[in-house]
C-alpha atoms as a PDB file:
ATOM      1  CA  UNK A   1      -2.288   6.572 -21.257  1.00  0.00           C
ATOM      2  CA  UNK A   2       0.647   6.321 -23.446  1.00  0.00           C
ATOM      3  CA  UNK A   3       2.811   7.959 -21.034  1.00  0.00           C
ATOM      4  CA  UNK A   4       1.377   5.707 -18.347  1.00  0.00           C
ATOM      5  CA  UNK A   5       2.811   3.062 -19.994  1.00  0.00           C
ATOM      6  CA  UNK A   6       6.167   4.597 -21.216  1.00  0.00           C
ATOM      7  CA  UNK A   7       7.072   5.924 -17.536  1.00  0.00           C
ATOM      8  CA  UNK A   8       6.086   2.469 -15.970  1.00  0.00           C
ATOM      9  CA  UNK A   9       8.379   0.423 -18.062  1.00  0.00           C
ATOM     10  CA  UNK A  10      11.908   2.811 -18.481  1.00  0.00           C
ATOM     11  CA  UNK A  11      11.036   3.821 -14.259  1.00  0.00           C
ATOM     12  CA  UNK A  12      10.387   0.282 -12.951  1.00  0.00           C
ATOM     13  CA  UNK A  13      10.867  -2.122 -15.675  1.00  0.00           C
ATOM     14  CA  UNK A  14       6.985  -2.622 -15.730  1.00  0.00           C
ATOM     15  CA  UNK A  15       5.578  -4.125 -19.210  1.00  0.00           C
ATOM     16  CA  UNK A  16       1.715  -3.263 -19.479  1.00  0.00           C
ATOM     17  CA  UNK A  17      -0.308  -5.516 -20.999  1.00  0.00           C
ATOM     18  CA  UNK A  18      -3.349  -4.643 -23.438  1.00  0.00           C
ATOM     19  CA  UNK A  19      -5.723  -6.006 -20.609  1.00  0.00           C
ATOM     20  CA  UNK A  20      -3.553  -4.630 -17.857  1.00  0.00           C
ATOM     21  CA  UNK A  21      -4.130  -1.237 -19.617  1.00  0.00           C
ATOM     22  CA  UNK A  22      -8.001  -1.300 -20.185  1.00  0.00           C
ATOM     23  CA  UNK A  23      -8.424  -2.355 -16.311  1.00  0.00           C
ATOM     24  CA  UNK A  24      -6.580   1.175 -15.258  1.00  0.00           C
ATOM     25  CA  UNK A  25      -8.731   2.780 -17.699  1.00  0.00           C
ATOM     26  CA  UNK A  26     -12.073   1.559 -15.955  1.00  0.00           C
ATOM     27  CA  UNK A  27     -10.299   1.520 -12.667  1.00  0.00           C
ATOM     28  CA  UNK A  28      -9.720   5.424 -13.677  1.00  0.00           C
ATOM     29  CA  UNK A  29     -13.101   6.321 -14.977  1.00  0.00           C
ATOM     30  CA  UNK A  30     -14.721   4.785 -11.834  1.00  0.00           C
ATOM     31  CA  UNK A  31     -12.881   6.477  -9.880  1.00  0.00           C
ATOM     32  CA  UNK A  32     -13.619   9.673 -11.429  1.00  0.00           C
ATOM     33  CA  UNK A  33     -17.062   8.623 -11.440  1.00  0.00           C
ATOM     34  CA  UNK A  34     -17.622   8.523  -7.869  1.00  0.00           C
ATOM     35  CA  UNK A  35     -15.604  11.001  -6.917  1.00  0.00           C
ATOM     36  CA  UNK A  36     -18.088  13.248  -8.139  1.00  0.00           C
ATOM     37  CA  UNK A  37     -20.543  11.780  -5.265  1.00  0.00           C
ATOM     38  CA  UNK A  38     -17.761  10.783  -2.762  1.00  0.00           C
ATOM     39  CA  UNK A  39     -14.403  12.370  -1.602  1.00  0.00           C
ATOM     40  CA  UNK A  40     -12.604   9.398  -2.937  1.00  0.00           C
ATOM     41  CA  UNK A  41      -9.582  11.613  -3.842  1.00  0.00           C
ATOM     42  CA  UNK A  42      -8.127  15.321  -3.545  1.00  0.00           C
ATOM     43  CA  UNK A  43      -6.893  14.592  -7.475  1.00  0.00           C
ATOM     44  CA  UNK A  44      -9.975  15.122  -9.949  1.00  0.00           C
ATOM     45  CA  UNK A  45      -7.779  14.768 -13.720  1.00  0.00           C
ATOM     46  CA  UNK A  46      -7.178  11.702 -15.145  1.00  0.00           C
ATOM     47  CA  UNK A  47      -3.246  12.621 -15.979  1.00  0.00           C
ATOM     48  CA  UNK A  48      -3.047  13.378 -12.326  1.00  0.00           C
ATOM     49  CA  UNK A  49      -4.567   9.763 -11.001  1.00  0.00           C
ATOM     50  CA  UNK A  50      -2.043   8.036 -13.863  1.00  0.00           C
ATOM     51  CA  UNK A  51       0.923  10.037 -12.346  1.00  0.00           C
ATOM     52  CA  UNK A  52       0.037  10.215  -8.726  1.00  0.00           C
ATOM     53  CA  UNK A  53      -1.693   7.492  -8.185  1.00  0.00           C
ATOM     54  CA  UNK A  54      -1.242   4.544 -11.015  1.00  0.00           C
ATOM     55  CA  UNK A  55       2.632   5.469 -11.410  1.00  0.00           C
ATOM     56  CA  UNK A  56       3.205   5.611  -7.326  1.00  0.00           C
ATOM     57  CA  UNK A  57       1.466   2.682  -6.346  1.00  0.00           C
ATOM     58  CA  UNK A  58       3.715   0.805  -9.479  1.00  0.00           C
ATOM     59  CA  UNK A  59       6.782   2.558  -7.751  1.00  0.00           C
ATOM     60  CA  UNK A  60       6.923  -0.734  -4.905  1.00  0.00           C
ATOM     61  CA  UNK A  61       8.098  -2.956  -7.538  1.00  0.00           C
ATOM     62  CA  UNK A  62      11.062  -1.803  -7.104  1.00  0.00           C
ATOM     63  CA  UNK A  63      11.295  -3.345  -3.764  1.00  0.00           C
ATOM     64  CA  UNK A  64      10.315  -6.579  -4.799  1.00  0.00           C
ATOM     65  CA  UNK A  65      13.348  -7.003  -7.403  1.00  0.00           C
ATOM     66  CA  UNK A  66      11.064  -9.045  -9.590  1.00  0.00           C
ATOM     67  CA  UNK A  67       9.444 -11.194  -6.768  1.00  0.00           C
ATOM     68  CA  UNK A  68       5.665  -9.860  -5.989  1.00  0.00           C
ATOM     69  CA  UNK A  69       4.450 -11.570  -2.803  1.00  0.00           C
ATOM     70  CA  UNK A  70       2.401 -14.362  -2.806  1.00  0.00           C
ATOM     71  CA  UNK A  71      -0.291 -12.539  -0.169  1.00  0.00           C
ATOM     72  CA  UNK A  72      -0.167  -8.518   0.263  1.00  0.00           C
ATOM     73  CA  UNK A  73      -2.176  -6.545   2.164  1.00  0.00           C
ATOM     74  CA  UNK A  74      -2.221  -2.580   1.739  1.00  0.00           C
ATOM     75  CA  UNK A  75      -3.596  -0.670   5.086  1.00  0.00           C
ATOM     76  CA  UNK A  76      -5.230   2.456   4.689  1.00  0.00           C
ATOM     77  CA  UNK A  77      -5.614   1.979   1.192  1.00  0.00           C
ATOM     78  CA  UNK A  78      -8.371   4.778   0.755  1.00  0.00           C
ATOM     79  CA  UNK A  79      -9.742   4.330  -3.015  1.00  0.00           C
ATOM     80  CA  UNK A  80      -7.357   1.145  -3.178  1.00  0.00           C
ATOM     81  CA  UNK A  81      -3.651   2.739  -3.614  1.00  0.00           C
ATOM     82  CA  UNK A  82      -1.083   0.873  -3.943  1.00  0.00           C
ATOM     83  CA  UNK A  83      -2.943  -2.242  -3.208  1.00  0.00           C
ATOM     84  CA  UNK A  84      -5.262  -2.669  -6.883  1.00  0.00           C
ATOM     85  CA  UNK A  85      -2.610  -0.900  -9.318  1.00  0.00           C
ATOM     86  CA  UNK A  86      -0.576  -3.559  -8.101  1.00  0.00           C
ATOM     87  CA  UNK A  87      -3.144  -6.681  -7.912  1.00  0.00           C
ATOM     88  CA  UNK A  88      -4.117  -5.368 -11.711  1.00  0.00           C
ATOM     89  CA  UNK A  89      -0.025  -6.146 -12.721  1.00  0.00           C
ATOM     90  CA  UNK A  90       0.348  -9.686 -10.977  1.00  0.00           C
ATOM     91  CA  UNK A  91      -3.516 -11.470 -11.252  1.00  0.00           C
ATOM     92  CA  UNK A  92      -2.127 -13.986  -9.320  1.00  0.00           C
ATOM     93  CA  UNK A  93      -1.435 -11.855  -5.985  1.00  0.00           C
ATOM     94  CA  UNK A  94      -3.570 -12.693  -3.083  1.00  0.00           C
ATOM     95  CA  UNK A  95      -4.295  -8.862  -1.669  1.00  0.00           C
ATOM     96  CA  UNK A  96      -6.501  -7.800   1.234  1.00  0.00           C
ATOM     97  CA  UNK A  97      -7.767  -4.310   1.271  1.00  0.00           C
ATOM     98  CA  UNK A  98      -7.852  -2.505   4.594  1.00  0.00           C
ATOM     99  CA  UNK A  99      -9.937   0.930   5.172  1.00  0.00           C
ATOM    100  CA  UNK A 100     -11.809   2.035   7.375  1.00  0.00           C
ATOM    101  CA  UNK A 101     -14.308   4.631   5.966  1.00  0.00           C
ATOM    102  CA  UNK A 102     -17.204   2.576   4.592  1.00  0.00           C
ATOM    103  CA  UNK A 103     -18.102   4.731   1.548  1.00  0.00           C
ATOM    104  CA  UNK A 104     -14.323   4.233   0.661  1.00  0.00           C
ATOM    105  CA  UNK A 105     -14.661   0.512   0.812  1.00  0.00           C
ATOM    106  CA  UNK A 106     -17.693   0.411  -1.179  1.00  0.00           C
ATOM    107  CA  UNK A 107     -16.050   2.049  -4.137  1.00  0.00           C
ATOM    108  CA  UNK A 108     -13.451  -0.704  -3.682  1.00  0.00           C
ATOM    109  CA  UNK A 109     -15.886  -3.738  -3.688  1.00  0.00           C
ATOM    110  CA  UNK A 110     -17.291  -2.378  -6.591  1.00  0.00           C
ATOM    111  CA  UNK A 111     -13.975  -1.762  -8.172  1.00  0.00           C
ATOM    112  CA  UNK A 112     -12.861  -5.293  -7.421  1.00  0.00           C
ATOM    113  CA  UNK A 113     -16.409  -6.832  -8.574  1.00  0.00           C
ATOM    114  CA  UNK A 114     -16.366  -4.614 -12.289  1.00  0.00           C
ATOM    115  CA  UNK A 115     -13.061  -5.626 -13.202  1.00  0.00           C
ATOM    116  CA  UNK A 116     -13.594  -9.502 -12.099  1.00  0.00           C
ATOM    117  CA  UNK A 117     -10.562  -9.545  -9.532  1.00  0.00           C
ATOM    118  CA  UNK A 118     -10.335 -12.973  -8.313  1.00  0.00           C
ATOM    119  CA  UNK A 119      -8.612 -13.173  -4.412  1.00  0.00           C
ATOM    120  CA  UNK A 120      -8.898  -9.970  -2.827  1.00  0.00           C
ATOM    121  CA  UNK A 121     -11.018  -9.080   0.272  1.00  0.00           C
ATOM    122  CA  UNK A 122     -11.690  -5.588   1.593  1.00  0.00           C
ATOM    123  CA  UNK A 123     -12.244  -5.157   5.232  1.00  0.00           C
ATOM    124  CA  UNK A 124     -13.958  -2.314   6.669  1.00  0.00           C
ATOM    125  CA  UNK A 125     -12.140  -1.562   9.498  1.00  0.00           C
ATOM    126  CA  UNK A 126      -8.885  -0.681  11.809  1.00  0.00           C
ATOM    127  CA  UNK A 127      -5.480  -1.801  11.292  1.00  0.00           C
ATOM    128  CA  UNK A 128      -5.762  -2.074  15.010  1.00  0.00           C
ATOM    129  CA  UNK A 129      -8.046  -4.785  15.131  1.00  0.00           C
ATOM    130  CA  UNK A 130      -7.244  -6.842  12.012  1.00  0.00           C
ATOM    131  CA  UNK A 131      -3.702  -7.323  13.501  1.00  0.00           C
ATOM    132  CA  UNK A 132      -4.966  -9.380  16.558  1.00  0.00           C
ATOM    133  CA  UNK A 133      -7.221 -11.587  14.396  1.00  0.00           C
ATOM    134  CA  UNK A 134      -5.428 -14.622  13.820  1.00  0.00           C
ATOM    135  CA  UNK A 135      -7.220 -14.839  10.487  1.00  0.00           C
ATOM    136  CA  UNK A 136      -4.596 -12.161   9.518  1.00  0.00           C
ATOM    137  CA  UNK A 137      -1.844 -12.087  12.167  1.00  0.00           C
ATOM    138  CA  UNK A 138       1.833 -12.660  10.756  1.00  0.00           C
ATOM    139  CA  UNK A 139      -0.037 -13.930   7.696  1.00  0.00           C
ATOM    140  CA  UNK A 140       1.216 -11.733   4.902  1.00  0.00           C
ATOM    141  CA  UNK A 141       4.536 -11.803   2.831  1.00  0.00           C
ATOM    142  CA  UNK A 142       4.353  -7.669   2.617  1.00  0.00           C
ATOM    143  CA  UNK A 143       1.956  -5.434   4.509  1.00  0.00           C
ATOM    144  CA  UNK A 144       2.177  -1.858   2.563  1.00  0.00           C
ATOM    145  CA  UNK A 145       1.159   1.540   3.443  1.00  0.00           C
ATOM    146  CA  UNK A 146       0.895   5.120   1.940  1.00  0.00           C
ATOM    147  CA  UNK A 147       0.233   8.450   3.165  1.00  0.00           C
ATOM    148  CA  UNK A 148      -1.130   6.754   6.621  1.00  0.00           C
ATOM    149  CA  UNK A 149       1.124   7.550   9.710  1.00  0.00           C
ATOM    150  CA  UNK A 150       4.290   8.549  10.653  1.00  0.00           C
ATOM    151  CA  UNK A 151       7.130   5.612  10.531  1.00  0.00           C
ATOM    152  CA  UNK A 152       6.461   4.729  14.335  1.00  0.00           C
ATOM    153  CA  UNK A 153       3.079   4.265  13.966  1.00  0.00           C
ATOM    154  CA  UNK A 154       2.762   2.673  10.895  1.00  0.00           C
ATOM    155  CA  UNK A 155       5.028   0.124  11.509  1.00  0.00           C
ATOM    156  CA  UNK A 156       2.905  -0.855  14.317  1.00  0.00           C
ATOM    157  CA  UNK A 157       0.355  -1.056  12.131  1.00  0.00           C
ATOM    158  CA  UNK A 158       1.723  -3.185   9.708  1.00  0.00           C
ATOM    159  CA  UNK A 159       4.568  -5.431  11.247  1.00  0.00           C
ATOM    160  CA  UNK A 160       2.074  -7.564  13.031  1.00  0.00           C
ATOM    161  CA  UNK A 161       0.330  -8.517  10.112  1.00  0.00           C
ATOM    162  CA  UNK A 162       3.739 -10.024   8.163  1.00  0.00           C
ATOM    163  CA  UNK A 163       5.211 -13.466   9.075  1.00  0.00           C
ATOM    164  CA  UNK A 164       8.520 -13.291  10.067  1.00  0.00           C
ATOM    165  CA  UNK A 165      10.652 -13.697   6.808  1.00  0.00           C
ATOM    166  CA  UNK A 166       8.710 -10.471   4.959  1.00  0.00           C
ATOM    167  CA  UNK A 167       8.470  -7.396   4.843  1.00  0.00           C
ATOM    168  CA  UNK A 168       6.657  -4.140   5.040  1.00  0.00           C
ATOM    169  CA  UNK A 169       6.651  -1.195   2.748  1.00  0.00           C
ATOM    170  CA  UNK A 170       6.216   2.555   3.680  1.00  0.00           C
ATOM    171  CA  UNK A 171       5.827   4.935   0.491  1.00  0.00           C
ATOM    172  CA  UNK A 172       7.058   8.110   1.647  1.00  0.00           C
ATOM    173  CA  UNK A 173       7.710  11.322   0.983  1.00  0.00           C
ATOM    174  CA  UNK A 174      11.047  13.719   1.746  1.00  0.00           C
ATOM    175  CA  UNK A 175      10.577  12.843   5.032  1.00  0.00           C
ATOM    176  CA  UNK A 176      11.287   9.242   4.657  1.00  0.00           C
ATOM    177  CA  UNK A 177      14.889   9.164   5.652  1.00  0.00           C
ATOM    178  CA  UNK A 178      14.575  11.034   8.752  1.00  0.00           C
ATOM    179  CA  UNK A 179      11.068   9.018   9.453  1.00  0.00           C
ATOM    180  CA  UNK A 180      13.184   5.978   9.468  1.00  0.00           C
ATOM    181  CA  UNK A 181      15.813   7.249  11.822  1.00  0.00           C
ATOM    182  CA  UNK A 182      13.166   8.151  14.322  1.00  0.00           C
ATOM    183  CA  UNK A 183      11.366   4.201  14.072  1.00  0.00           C
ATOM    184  CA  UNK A 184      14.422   2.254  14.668  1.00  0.00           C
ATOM    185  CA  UNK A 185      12.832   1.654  18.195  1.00  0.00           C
ATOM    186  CA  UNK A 186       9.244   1.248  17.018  1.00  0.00           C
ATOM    187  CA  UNK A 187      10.503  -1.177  14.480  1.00  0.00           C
ATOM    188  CA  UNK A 188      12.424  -3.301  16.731  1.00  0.00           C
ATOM    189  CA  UNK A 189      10.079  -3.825  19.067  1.00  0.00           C
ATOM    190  CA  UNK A 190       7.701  -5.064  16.851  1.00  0.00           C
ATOM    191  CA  UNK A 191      10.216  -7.381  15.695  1.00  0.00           C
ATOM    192  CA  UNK A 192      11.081  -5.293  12.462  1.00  0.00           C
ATOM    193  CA  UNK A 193      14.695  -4.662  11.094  1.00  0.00           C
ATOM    194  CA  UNK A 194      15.131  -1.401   8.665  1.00  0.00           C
ATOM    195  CA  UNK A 195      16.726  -3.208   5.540  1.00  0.00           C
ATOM    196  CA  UNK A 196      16.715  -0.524   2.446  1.00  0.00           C
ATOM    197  CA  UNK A 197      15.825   3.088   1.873  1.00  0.00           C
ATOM    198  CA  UNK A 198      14.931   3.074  -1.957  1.00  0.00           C
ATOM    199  CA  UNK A 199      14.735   6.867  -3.409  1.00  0.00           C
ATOM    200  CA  UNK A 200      11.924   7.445  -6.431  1.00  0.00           C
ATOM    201  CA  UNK A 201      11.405   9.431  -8.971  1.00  0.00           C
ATOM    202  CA  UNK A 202       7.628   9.952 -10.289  1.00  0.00           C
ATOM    203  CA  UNK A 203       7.704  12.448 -13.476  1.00  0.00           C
ATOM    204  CA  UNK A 204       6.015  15.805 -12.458  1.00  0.00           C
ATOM    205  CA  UNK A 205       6.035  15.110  -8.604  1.00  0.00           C
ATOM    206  CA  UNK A 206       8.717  17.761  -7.085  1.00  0.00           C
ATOM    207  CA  UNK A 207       8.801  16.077  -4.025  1.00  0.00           C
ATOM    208  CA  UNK A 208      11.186  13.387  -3.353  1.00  0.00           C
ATOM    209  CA  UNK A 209       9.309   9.865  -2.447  1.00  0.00           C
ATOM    210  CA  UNK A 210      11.422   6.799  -0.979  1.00  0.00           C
ATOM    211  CA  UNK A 211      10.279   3.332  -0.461  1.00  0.00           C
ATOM    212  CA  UNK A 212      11.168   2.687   3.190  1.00  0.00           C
ATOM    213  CA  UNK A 213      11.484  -1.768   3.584  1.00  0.00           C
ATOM    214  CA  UNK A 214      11.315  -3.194   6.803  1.00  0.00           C
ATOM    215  CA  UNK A 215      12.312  -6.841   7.141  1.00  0.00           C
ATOM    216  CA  UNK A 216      10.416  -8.925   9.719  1.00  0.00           C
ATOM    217  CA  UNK A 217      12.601 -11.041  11.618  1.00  0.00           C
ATOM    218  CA  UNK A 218      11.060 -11.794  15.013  1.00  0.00           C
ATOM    219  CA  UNK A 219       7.517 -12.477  15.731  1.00  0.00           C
ATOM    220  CA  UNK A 220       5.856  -9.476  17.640  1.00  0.00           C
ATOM    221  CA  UNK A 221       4.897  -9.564  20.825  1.00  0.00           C
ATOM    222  CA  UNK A 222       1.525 -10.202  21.512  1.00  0.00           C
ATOM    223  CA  UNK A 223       0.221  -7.016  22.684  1.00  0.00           C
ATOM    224  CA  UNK A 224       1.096  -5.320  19.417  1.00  0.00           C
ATOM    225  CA  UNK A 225      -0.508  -3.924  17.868  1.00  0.00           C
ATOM    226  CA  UNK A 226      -2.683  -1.642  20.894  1.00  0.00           C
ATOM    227  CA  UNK A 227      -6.199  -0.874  21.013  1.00  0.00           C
ATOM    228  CA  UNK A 228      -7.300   1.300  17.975  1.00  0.00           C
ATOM    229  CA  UNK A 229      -6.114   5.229  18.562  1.00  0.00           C
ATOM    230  CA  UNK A 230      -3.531   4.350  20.937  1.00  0.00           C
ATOM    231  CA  UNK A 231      -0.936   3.824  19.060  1.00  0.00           C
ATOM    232  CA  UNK A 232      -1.327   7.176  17.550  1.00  0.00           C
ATOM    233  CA  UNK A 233      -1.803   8.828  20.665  1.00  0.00           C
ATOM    234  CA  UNK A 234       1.119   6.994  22.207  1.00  0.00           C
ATOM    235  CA  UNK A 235       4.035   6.195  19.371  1.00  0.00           C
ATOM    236  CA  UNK A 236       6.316   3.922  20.478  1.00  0.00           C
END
């Protein structure tokens, strides 16, 4: 854990606290835990969840240039990355949790209840369908995303969720830059606007990950997002 917490404050300027550092360590061993009984994750070593997990998720803080949103949510979070790494640093951060594969949102509800985590709510379900419920519709300062969908699709995903004035966050791998060439009409009809292309470097991961930010500056249109599948089947 001591590397943990070296790498996460020269990388991104992130100070762990002692209580900040015992929740990763039960978030970890949980995680473990279950993934003994559920496929939770393809990584099974704890220096592999603190690199490739706990170090990536911390990674988006360097989009926020030392202003965390108020209200996140994090779609397709699977076993709750980067969505709880990141609650765990600001307490304060209202975050929703969205996944659809129940046994992966059980582990999260009983992540969230064993470490006491005030303000977050995990949804079972589509990205699909939780942006057309106005209970979540253009609601969120940053919607973020990793390992889910191609650029097109994802932003579809998450640009009807954030009010106009925030943003959404793709973590990405080498394919970022050329993911983000191929959205630029995806994004701006959801009423997106590409703003930064951020390039990160996680300590034993070869591959080069970027942190793709997409500025929301026009409501979208009301039939965004499409029916669940669709717009998977049919990028825009």
């Amino acid at each position: 854990m001591e590397k943990l917490i070296r790498a996460a404050q020269e990388l991104f300027g992130v100070h762990l606290t002692g209580r900040q550092v015992v929740a990763l360590m039960t978030f970890e061993r949980e995680l473990l835990a279950w993934n003994e009984r559920v496929n939770l994750t393809a990584l099974r070593d704890a220096e592999s969840i603190r690199t490739k997990h706990f170090l990536d998720s911390f990674s988006c803080v360097l989009a926020w240039k030392g202003r965390p949103p108020a209200r996140l949510v994090d779609v397709g979070t699977g076993a709750g990355f980067p969505g709880l790494p990141l609650k765990i640093l600001y307490p304060s951060m209202r975050l929703t949790l969205i996944e659809s594969v129940g046994k992966k949102t059980a582990f999260l509800r009983h992540i969230v209840e064993i470490l006491k985590l005030e303000n977050v709510e995990v949804l079972t379900a589509r990205a699909e369908e939780v942006g057309q419920t106005p209970a979540h519709r253009e609601q969120y300062d940053w919607a973020v995303a990793r390992a889910v969908a191609n650029l097109p699709i994802l932003s579809e995903y998450l640009l009807p969720l954030v009010r106009v004035g925030g943003c959404m966050l793709a973590q990405k791998g080498a394919s970022g830059p050329a993911e983000a060439n191929k959205a630029a009409h995806a994004i701006k009809a959801l009423g997106g606007s590409m703003k930064q292309l951020i390039g990160v470097r996680i300590p034993g991961v070869d591959e080069d990950r970027y942190l793709l930010v997409v500025e929301k500056v026009a409501a979208t249109p009301k039939i965004y997002p499409r029916k669940p599948g669709v717009p998977a089947k049919k990028p825009l």
